[in-house]
Every structure is written in structure tokens, then in C-alpha cells.
Protein backbone atom coordinates (compact mmCIF):
# COMPACT_ATOMS: atom_id res chain seq x y z
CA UNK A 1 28.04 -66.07 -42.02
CA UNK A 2 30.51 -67.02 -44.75
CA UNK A 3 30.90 -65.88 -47.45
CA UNK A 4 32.15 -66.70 -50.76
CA UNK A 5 32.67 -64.67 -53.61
CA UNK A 6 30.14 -66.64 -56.24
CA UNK A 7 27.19 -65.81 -53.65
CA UNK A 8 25.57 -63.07 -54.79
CA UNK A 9 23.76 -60.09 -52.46
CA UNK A 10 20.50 -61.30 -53.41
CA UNK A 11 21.33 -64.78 -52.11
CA UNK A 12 22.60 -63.22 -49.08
CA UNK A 13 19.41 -61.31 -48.28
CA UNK A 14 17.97 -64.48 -48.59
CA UNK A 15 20.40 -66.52 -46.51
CA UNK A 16 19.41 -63.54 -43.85
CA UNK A 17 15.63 -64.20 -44.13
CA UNK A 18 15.04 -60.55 -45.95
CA UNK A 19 13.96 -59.78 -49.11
CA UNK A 20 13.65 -56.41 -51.26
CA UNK A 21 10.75 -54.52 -50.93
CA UNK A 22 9.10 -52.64 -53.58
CA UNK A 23 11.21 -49.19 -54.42
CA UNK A 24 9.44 -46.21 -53.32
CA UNK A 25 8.05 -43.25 -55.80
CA UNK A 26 10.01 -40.03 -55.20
CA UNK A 27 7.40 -37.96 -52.52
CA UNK A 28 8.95 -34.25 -54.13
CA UNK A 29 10.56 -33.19 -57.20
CA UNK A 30 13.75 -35.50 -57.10
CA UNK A 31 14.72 -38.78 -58.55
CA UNK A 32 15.47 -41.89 -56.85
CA UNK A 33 18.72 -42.97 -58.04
CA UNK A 34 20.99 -40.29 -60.08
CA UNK A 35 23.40 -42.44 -62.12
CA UNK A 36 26.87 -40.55 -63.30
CA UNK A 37 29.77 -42.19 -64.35
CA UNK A 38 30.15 -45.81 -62.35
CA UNK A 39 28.64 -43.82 -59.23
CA UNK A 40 25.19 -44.36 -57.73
CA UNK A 41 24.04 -41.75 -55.63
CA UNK A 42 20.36 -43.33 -53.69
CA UNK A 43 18.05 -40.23 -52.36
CA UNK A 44 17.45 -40.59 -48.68
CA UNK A 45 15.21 -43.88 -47.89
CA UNK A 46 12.84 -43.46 -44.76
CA UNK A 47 11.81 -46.74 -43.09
CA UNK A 48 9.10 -47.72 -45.01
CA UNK A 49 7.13 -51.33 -45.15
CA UNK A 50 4.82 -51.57 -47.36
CA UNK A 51 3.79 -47.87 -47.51
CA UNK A 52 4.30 -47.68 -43.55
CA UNK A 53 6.24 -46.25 -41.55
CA UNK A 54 8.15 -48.91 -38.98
CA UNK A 55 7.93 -46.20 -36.26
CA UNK A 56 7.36 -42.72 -36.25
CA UNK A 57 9.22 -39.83 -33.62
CA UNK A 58 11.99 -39.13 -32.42
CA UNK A 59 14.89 -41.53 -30.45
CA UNK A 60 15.09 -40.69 -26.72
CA UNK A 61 12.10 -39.60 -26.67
CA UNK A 62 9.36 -42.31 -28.18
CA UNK A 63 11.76 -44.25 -29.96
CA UNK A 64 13.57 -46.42 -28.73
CA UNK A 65 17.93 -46.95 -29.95
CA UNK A 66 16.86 -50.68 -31.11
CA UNK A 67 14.05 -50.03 -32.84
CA UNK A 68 15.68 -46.87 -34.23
CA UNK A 69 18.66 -49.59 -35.35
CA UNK A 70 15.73 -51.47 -37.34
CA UNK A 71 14.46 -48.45 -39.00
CA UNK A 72 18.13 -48.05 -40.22
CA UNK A 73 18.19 -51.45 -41.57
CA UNK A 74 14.98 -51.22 -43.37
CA UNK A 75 16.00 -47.82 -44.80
CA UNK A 76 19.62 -49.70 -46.33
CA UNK A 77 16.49 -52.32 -47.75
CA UNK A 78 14.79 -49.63 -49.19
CA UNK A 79 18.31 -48.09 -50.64
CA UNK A 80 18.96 -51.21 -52.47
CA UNK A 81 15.50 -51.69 -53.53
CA UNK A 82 16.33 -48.59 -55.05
CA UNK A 83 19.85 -49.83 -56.78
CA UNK A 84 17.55 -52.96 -57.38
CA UNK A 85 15.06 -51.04 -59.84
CA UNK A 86 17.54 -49.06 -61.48
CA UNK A 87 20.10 -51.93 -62.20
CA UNK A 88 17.90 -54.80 -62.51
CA UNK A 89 20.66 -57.18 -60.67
CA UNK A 90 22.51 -56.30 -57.19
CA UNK A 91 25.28 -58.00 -58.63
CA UNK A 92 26.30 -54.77 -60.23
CA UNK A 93 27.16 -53.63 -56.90
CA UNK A 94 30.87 -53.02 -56.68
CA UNK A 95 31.23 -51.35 -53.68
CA UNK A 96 29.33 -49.38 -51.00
CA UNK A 97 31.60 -46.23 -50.68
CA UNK A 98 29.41 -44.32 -48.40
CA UNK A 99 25.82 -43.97 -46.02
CA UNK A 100 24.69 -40.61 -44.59
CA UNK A 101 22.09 -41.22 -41.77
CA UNK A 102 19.85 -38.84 -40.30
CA UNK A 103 18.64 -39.86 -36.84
CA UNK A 104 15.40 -37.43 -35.48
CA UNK A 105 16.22 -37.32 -31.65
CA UNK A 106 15.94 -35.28 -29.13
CA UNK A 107 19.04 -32.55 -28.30
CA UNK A 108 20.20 -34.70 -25.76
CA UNK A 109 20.21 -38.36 -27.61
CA UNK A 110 23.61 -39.76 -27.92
CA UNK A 111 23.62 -43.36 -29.47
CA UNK A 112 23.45 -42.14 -33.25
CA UNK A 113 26.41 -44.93 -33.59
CA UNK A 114 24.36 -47.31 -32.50
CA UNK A 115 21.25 -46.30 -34.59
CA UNK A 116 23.26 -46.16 -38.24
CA UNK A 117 24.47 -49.62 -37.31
CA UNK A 118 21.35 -50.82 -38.57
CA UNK A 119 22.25 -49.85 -42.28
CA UNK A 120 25.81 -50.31 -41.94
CA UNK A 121 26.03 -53.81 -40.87
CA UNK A 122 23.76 -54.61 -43.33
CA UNK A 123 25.36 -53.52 -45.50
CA UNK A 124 28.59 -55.64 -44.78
CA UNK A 125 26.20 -58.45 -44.44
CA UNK A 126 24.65 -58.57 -47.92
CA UNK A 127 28.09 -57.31 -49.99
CA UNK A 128 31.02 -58.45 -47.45
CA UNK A 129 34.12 -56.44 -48.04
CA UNK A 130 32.97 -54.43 -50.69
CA UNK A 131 30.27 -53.17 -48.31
CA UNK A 132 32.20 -51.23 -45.77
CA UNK A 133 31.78 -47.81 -46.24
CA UNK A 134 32.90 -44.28 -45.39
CA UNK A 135 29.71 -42.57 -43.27
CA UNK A 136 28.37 -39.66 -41.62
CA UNK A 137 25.49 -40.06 -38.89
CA UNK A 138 23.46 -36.86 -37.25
CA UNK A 139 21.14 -36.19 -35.49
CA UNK A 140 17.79 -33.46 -36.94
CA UNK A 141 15.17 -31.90 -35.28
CA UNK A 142 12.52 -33.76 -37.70
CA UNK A 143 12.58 -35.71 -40.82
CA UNK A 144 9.50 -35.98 -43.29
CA UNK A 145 6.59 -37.90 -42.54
CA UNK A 146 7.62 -38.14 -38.65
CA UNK A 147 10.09 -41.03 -39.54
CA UNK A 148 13.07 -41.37 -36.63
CA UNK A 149 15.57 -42.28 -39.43
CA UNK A 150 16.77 -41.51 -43.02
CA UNK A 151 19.82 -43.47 -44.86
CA UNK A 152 20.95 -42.04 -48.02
CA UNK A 153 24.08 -43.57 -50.46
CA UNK A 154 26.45 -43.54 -52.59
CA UNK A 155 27.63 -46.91 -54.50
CA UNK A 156 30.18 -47.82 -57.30
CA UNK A 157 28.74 -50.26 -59.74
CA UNK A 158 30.56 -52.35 -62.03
């Protein structure tokens, strides 16, 4: 997809068929979003879909590395659903500077990569340049609720 620098990441979700869903209530004693300076920094995001779960377990063992990849990119959704509610305009964006994924998979799973590509090429999608990123990917034993992946951020706005 091309793209030019008067499209905006909203009209590029759109352009991709995807649209923001609601931003999730903190589950614990956190915040959402903690704002300092021009820096963003987005709480972990599990895969959520309207107050579901996309899958639930761990990859190599019930969940599979392309479904796993979709959980990613639905967790980057719910990260800027996030930046969404506490900006009020994507726009503000200036820069994705860097995702931490957390893959639940069994000892032996290997394609963590391939998983965090989900959110990551998203992420290029929807802000071009200004959307590759610095990351970190690992696999856990378990994450909360049973979901196979968590994305967290950090993101300089204008």
C-alpha cells in the first residue's frame, strides 16, 4: 500500500479493512496509558474482541504460530485503541519507538519472530516509517486470562 504523508493512521486502518475497538478498563491497579513528557508508555494489551479472548493457550501446544500472529495484531489494535482514548486523534502519533511481546508457549516453541510480526507489521502498516520500532519478544510460562499473547508500547507523540 502507498502511502502518503496527508493520510492519516485512522484512514489507513480503514484502507486495511480494521477499525479501533473499544479501549479496555485496566483488570488490576494500573493505568492504561502513563503519559510523561512527549512519551506514551501503553500497559500490556491481551487479544481481546469485544470482551473475548481471540484464542486462549499456549503456541506449540493449542495455538497455532498464525493464529498466535493474529492475536499480536489485535493486541497492537487494542494498544492504539488505547493511544486512541487518551489522545483523541492517532494523528498525534509521532513515532512508534518500541513493542515488548510476550508469547505463552511451550519451552520448546521457537517462532516468537514470527508471532510479534503480527503487531509489528501493523504497526508499519497504519504509521509507515514512523512505525518501525525497536522490540523485544519472549516467550512466558502463562499470561493472564489464558491469552497466548501480550503487546505492550512505548510511542512519541507530537
Amino acid at each position: 500500500m502507498s502511502q502518503t504523508p496527508h493520510e492519516t493512521p485512522t484512514a489507513r486502518l480503514a484502507a486495511l479493512g480494521l477499525e479501533l475497538p473499544k479501549a479496555a478498563a485496566p483488570v488490576a491497579t494500573y493505568v492504561p496509558v502513563a503519559r510523561t513528557g512527549s512519551l506514551l508508555v501503553v500497559s500490556g494489551q491481551l487479544p481481546l474482541s469485544g470482551g473475548t479472548l481471540k484464542a486462549t493457550g499456549k503456541l506449540g501446544e493449542d495455538v497455532a504460530a498464525e493464529l498466535g500472529r493474529e492475536c499480536a495484531e489485535l493486541c497492537f489494535l487494542n494498544i492504539l485503541a488505547q493511544v486512541q482514548a487518551e489522545l483523541g486523534d492517532l494523528a498525534r502519533v509521532k513515532r512508534i519507538v518500541r513493542l515488548g511481546g510476550f508469547i505463552a508457549c511451550t519451552p520448546d516453541f521457537t517462532q516468537h519472530a514470527t508471532v510479534m510480526n503480527g503487531a509489528s507489521d501493523l504497526a508499519v502498516a497504519v504509521f509507515g516509517d514512523a512505525g518501525r520500532h525497536a522490540r523485544s519478544t519472549i516467550g512466558v510460562p502463562s499470561l493472564p486470562l489464558d491469552a497466548p499473547v501480550e503487546v505492550e508500547a512505548l510511542i512519541e507523540i507530537a
